[in-house]
PDB file of N, CA and C in Angstrom:
ATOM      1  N   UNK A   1     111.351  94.489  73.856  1.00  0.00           N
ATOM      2  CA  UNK A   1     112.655  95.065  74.094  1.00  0.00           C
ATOM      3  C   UNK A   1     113.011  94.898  75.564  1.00  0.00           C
ATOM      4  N   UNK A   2     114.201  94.589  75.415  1.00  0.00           N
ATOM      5  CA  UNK A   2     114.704  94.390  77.035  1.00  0.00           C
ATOM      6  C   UNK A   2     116.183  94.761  77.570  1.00  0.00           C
ATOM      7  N   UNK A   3     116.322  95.063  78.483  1.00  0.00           N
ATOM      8  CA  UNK A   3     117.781  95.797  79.143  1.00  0.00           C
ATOM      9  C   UNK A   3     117.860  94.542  80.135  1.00  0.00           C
ATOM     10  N   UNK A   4     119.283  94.541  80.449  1.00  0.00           N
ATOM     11  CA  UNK A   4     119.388  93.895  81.885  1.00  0.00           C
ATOM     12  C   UNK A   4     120.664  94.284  82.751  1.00  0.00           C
ATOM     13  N   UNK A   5     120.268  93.959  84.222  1.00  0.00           N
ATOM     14  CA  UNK A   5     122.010  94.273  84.784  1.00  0.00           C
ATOM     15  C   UNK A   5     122.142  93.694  86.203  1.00  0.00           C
ATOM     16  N   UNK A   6     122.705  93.694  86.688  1.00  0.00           N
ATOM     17  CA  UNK A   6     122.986  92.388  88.147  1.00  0.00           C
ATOM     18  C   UNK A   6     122.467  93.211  89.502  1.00  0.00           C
ATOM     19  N   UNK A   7     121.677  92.487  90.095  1.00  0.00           N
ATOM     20  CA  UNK A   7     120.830  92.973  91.375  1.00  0.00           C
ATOM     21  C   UNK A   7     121.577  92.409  92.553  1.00  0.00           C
ATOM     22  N   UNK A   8     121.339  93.120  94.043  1.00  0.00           N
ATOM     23  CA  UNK A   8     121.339  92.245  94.861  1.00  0.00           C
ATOM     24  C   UNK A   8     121.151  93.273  95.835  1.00  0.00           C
ATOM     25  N   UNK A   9     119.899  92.888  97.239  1.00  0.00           N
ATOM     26  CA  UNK A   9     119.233  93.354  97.774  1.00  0.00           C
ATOM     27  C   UNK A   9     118.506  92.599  98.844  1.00  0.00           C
ATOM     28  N   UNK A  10     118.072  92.834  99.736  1.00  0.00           N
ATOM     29  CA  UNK A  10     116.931  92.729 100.318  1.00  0.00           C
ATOM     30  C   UNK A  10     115.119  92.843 100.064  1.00  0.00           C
ATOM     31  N   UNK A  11     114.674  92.004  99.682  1.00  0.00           N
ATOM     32  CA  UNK A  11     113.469  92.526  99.219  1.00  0.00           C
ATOM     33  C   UNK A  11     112.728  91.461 100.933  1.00  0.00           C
ATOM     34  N   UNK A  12     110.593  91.882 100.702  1.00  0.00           N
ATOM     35  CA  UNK A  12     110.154  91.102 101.642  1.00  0.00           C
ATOM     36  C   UNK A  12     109.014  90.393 100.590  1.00  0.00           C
ATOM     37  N   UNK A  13     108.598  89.518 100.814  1.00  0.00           N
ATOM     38  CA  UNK A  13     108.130  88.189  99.856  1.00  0.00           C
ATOM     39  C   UNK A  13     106.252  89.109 100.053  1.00  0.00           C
ATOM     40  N   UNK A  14     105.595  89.419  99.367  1.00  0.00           N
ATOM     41  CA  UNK A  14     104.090  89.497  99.471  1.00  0.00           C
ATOM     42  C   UNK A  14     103.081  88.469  98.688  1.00  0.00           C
ATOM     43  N   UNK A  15     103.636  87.324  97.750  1.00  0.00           N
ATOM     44  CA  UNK A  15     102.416  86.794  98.147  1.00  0.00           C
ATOM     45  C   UNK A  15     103.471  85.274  97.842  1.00  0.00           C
ATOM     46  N   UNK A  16     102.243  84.369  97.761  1.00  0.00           N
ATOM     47  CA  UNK A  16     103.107  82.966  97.688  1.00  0.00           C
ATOM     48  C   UNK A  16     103.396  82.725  96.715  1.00  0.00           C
ATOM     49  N   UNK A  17     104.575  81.835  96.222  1.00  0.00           N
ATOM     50  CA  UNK A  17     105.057  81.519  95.676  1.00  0.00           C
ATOM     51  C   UNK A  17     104.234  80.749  94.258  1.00  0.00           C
ATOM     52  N   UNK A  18     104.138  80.624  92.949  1.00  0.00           N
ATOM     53  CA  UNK A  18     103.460  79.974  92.101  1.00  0.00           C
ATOM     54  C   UNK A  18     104.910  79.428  91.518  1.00  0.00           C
ATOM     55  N   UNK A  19     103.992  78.005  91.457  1.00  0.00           N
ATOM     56  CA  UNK A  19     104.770  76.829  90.560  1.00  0.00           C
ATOM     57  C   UNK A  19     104.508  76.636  89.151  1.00  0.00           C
ATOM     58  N   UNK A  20     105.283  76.497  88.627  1.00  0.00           N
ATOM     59  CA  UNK A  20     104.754  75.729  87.462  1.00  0.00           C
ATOM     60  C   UNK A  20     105.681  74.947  86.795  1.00  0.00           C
ATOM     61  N   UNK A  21     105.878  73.708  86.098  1.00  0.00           N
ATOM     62  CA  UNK A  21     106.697  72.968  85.457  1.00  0.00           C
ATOM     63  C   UNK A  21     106.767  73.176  83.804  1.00  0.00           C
ATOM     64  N   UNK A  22     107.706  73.496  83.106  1.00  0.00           N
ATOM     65  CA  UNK A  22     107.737  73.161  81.895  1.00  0.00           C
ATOM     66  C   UNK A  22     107.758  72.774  81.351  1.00  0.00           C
ATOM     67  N   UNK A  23     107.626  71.875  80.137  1.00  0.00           N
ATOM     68  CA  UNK A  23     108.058  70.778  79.255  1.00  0.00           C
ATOM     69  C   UNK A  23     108.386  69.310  79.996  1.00  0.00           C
ATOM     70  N   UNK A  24     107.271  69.542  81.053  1.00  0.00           N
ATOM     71  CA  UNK A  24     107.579  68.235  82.462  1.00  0.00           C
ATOM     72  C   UNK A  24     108.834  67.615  82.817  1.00  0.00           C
ATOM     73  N   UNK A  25     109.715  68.800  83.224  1.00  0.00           N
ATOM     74  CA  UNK A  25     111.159  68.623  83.353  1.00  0.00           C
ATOM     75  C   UNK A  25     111.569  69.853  84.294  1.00  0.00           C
ATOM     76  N   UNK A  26     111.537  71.347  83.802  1.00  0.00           N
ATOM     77  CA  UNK A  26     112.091  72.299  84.716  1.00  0.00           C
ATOM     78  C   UNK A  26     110.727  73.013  85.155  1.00  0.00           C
ATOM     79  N   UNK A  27     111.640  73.087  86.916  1.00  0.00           N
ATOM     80  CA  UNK A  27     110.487  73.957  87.636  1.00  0.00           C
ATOM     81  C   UNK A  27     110.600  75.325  87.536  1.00  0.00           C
ATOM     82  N   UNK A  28     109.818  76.185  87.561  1.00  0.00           N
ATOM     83  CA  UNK A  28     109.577  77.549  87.791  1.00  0.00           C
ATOM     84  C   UNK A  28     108.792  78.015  89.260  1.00  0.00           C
ATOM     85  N   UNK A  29     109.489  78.981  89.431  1.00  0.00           N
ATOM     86  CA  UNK A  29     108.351  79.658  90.990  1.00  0.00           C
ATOM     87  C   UNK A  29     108.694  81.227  90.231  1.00  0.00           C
ATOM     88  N   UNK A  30     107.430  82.387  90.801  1.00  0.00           N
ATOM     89  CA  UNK A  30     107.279  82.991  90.183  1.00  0.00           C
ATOM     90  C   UNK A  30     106.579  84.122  91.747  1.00  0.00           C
ATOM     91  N   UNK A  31     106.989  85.138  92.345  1.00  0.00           N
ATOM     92  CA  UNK A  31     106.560  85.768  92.970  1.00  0.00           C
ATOM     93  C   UNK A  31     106.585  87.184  93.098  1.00  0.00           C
ATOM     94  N   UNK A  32     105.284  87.945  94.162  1.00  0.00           N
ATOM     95  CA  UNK A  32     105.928  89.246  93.916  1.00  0.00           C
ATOM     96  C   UNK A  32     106.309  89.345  95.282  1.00  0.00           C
ATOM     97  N   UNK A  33     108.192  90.542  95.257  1.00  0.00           N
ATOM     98  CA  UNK A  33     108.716  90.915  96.216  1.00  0.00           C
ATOM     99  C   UNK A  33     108.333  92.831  96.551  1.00  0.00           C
ATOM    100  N   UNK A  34     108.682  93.264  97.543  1.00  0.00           N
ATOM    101  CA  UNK A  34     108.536  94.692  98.027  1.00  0.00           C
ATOM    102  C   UNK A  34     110.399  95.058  98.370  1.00  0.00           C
ATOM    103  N   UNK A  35     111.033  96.050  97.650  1.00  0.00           N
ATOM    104  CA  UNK A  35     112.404  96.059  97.394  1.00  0.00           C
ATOM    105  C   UNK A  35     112.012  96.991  98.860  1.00  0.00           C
ATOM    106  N   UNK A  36     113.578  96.713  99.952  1.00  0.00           N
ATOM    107  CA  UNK A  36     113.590  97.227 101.325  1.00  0.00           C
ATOM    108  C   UNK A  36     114.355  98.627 100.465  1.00  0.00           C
ATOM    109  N   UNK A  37     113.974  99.571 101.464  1.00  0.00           N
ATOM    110  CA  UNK A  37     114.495 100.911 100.999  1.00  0.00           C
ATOM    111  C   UNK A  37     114.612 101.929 102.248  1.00  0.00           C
ATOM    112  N   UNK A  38     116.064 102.629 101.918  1.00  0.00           N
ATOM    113  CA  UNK A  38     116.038 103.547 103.069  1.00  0.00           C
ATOM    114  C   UNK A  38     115.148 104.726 102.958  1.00  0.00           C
ATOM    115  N   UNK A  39     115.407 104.974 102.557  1.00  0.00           N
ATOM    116  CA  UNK A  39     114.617 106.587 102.233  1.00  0.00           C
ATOM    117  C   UNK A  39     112.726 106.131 102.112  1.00  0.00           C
ATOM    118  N   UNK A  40     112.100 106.982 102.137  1.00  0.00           N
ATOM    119  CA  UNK A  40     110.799 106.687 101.770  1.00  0.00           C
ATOM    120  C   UNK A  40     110.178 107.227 100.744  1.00  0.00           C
ATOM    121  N   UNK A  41     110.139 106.590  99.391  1.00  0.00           N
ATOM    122  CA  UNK A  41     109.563 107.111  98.214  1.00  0.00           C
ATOM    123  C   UNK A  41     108.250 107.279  98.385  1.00  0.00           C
ATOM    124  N   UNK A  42     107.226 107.836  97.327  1.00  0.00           N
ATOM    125  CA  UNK A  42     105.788 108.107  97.196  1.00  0.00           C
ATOM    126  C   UNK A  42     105.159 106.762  97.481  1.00  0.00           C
ATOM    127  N   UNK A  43     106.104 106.038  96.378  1.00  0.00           N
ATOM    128  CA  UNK A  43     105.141 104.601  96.105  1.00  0.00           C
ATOM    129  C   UNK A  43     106.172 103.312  96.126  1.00  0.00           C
ATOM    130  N   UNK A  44     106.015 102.607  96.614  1.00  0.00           N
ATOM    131  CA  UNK A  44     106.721 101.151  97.334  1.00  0.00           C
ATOM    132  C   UNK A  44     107.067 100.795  96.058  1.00  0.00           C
ATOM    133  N   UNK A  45     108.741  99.758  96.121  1.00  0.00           N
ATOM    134  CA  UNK A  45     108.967  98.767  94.667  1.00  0.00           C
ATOM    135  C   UNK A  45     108.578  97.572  95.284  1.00  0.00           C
ATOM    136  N   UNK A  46     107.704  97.104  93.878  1.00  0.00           N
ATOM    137  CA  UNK A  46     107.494  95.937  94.024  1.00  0.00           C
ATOM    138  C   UNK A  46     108.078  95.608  92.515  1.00  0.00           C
ATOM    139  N   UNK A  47     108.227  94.425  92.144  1.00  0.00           N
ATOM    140  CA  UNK A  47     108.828  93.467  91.484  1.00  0.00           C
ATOM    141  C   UNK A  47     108.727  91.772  91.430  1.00  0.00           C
ATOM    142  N   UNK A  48     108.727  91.400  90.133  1.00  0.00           N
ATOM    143  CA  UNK A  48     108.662  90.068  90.174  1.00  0.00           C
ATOM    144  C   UNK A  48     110.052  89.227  90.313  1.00  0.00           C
ATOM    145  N   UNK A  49     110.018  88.442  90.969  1.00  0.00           N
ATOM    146  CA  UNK A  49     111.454  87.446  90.956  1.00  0.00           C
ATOM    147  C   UNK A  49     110.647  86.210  90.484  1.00  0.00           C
ATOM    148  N   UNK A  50     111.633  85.540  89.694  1.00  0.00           N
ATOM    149  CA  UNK A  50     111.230  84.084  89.356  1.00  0.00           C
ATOM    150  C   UNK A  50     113.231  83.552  89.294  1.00  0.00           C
ATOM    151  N   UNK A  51     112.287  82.069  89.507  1.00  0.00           N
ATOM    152  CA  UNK A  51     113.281  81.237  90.250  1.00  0.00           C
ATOM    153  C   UNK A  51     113.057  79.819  88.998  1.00  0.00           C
ATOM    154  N   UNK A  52     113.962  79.650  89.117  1.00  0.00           N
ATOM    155  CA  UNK A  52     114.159  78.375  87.815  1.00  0.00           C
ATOM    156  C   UNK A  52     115.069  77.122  88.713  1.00  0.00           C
ATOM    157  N   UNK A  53     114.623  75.594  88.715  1.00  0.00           N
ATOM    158  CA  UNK A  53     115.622  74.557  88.932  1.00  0.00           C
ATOM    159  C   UNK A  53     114.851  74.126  90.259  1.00  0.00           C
ATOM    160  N   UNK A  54     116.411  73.876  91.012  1.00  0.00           N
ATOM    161  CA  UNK A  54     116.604  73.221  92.412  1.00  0.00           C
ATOM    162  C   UNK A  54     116.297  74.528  93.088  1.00  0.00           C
ATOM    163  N   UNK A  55     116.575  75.141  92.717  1.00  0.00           N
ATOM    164  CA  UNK A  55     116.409  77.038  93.512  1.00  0.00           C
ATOM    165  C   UNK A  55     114.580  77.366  93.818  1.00  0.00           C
ATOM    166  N   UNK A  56     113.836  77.070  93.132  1.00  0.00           N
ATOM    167  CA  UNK A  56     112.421  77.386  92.711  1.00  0.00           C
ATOM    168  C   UNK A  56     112.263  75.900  93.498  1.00  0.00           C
ATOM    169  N   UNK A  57     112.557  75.137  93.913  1.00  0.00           N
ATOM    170  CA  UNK A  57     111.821  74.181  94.975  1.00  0.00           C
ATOM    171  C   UNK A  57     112.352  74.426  95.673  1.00  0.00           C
ATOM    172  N   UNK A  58     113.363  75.139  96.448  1.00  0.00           N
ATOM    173  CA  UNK A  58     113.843  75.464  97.799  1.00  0.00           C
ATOM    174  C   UNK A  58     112.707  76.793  97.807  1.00  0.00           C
ATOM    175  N   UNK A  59     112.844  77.451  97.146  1.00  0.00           N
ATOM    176  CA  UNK A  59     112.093  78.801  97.768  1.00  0.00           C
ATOM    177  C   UNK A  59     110.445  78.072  97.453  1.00  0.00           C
ATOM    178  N   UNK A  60     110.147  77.724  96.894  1.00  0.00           N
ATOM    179  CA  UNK A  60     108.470  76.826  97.455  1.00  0.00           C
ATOM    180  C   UNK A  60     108.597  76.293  98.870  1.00  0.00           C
ATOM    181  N   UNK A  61     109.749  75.631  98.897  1.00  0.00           N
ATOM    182  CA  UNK A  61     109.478  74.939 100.211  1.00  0.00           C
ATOM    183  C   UNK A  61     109.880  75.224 101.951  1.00  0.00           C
ATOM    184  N   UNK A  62     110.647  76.176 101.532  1.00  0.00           N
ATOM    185  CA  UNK A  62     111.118  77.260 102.394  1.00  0.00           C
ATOM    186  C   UNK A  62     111.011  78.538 103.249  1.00  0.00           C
ATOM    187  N   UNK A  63     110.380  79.044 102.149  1.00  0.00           N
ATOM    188  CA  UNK A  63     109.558  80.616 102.583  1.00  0.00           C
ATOM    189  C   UNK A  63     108.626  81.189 102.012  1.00  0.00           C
ATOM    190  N   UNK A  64     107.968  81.874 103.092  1.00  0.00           N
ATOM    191  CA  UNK A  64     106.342  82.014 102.932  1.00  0.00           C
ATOM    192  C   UNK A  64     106.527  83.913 103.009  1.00  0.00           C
ATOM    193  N   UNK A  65     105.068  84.132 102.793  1.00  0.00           N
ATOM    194  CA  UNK A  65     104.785  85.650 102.786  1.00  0.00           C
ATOM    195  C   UNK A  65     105.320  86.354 104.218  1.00  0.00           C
ATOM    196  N   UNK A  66     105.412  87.259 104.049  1.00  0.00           N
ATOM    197  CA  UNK A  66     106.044  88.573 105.443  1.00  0.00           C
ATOM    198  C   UNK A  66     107.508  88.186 105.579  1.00  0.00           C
ATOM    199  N   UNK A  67     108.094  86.932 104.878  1.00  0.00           N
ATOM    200  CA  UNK A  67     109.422  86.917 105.015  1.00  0.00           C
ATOM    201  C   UNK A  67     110.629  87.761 104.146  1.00  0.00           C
ATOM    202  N   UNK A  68     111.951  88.401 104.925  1.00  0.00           N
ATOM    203  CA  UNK A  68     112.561  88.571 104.440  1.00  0.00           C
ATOM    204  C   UNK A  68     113.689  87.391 103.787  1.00  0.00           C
ATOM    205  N   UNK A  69     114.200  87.889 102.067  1.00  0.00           N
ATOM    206  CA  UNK A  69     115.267  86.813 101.385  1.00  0.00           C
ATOM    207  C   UNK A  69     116.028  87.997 101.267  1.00  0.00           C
ATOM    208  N   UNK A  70     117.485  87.707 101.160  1.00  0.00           N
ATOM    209  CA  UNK A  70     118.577  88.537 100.450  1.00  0.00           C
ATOM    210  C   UNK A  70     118.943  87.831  98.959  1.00  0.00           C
ATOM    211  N   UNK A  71     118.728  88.597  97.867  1.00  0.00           N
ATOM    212  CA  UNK A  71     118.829  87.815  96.811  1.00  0.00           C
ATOM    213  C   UNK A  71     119.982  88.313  95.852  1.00  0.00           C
ATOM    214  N   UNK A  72     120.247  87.709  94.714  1.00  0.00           N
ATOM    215  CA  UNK A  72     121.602  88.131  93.930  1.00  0.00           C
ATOM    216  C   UNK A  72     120.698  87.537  92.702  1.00  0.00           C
ATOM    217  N   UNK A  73     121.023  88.620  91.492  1.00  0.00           N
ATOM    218  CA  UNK A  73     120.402  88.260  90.074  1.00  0.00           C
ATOM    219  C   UNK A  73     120.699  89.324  89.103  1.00  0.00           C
ATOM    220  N   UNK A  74     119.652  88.596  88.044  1.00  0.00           N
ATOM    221  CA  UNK A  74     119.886  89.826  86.929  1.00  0.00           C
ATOM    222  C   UNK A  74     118.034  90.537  86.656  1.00  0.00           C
ATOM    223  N   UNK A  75     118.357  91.767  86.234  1.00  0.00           N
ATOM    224  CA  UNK A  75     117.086  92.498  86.678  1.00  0.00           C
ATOM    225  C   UNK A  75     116.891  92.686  84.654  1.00  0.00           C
ATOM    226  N   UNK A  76     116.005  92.950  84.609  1.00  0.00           N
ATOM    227  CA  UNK A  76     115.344  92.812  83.024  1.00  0.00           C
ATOM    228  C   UNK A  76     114.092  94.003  83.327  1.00  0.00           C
ATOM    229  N   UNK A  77     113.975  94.702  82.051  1.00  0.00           N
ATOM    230  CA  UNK A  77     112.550  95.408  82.120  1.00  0.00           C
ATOM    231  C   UNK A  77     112.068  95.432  81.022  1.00  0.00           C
ATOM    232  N   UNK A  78     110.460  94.675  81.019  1.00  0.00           N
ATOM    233  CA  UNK A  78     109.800  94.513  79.824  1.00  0.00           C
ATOM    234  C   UNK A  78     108.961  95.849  79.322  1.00  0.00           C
ATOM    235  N   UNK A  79     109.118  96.013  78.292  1.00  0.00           N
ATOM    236  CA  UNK A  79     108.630  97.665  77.993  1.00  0.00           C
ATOM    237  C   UNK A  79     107.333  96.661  77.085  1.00  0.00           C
ATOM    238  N   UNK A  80     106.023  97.075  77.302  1.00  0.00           N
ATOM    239  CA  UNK A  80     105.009  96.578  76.836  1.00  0.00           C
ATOM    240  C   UNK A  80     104.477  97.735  75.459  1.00  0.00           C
ATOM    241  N   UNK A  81     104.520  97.156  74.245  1.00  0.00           N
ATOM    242  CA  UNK A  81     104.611  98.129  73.366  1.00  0.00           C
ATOM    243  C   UNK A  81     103.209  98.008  72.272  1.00  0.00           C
ATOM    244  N   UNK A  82     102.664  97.217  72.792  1.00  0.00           N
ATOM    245  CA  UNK A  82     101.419  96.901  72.624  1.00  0.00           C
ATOM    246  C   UNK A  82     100.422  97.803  72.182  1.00  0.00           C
ATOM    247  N   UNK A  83      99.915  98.291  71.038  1.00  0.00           N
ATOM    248  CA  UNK A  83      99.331  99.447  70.846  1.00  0.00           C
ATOM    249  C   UNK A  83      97.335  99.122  71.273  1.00  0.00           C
ATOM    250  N   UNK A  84      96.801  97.956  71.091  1.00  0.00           N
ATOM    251  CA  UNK A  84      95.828  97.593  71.666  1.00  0.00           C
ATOM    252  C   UNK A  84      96.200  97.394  72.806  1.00  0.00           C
ATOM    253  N   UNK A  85      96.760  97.406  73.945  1.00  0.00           N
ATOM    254  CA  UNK A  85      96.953  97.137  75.136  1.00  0.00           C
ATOM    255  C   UNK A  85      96.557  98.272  76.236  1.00  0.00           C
ATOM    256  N   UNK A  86      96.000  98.063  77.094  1.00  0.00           N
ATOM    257  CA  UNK A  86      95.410  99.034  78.083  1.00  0.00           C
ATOM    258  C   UNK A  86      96.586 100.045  78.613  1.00  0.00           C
ATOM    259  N   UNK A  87      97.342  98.952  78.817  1.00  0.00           N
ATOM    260  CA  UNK A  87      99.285  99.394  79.214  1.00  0.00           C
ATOM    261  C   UNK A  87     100.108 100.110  78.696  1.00  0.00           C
ATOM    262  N   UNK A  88      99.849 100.455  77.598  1.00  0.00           N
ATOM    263  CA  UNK A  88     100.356 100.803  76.173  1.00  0.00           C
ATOM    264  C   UNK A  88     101.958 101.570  77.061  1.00  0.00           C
ATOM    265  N   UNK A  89     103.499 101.382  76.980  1.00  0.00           N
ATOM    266  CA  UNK A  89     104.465 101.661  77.175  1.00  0.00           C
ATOM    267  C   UNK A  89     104.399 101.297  78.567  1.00  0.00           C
ATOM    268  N   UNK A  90     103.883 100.893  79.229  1.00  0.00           N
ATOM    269  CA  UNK A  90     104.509 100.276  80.592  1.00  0.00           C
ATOM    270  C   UNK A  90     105.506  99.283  80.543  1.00  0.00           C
ATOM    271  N   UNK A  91     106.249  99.223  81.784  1.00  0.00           N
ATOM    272  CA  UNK A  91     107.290  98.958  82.017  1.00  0.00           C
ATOM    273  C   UNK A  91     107.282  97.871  83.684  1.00  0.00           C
ATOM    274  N   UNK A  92     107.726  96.804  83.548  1.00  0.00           N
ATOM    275  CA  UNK A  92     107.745  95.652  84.231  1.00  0.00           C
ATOM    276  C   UNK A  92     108.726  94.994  84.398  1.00  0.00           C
ATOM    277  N   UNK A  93     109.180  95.108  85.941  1.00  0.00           N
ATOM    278  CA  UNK A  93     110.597  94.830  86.533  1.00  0.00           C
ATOM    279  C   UNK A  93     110.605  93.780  86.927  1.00  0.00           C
ATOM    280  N   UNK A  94     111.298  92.582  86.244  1.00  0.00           N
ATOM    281  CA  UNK A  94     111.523  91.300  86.911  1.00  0.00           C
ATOM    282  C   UNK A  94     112.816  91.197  87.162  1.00  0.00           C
ATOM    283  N   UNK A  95     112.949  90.539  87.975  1.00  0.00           N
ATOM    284  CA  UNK A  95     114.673  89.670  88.428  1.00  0.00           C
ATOM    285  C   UNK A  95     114.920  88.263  88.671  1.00  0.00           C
ATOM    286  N   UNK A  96     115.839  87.792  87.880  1.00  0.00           N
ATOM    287  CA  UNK A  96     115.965  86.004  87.826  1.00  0.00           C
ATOM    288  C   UNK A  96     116.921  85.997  88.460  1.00  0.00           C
ATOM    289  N   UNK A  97     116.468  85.440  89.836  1.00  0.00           N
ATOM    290  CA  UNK A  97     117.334  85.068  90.479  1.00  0.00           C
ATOM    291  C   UNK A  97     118.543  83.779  90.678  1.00  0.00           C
ATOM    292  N   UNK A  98     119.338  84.025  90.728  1.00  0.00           N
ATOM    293  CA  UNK A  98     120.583  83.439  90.683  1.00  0.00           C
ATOM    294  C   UNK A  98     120.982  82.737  92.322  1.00  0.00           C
ATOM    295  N   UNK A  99     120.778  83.387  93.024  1.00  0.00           N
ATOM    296  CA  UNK A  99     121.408  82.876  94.842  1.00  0.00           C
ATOM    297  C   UNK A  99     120.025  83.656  95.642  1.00  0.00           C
ATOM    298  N   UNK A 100     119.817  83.055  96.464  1.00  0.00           N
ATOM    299  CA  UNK A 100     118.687  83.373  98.117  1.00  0.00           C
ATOM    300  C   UNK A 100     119.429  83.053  99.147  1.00  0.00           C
ATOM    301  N   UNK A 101     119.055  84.202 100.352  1.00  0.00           N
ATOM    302  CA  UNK A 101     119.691  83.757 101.250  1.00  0.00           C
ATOM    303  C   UNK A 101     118.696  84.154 101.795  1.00  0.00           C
ATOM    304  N   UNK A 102     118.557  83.384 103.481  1.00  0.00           N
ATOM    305  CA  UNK A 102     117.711  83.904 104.473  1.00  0.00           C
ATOM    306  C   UNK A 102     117.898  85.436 104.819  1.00  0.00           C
ATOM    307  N   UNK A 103     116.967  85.609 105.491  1.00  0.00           N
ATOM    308  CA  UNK A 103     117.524  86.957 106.498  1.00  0.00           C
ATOM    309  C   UNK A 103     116.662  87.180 107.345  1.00  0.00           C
ATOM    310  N   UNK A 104     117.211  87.296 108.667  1.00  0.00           N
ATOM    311  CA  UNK A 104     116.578  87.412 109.620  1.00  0.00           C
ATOM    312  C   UNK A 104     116.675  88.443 110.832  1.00  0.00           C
ATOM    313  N   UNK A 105     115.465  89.114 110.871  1.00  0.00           N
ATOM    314  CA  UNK A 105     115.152  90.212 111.652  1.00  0.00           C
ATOM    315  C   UNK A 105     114.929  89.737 113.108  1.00  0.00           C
ATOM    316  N   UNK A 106     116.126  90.405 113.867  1.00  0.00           N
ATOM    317  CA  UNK A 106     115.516  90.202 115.216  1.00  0.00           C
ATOM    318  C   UNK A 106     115.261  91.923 115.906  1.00  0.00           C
TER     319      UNK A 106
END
């Protein structure tokens, strides 16, 4: 089961980027981000973004970990309903991103 609805934010990149090709035609990149936040919650968002196309080889080839992206997408949450599953009702926030932009902290 899945919901979705349109993101756009600041997140900071924590680890590198993973590739993978599909059907030896479209690329995928696949990473986890830390969502920037004013306030200070208990526990940090993190989240997966994945990147599909010409977009997923710019962000491979572009930017690395500790960097900030400003991104625009659609956000999805996988409810894991799995009754053998360790997870059993967890919930997993990805966002397919649509546009990246730099951003830069001085």
């Amino acid at each position: 089961m899945q919901s979705s609805s349109y993101f756009s934010g600041i997140v900071k990149i924590l680890e590198s980027p993973k590739q993978k090709i599909i059907n030896n035609k479209i690329i995928n990149v696949k990473l986890r981000v830390l969502i920037s936040q004013i306030r200070r919650n208990k526990f940090p968002k993190t989240v997966s973004l994945i990147f599909w196309g010409n977009l997923a080889n710019d962000v491979d080839n572009y930017y690395k970990v500790n960097d900030y992206i400003l991104i625009e997408g659609y956000v999805s949450i996988e409810i894991n309903k799995k009754r053998d599953s360790m997870f059993f009702n967890s919930k997993k926030v990805k966002i397919t991103v649509l546009k990246v932009y730099p951003f830069l902290l001085k």
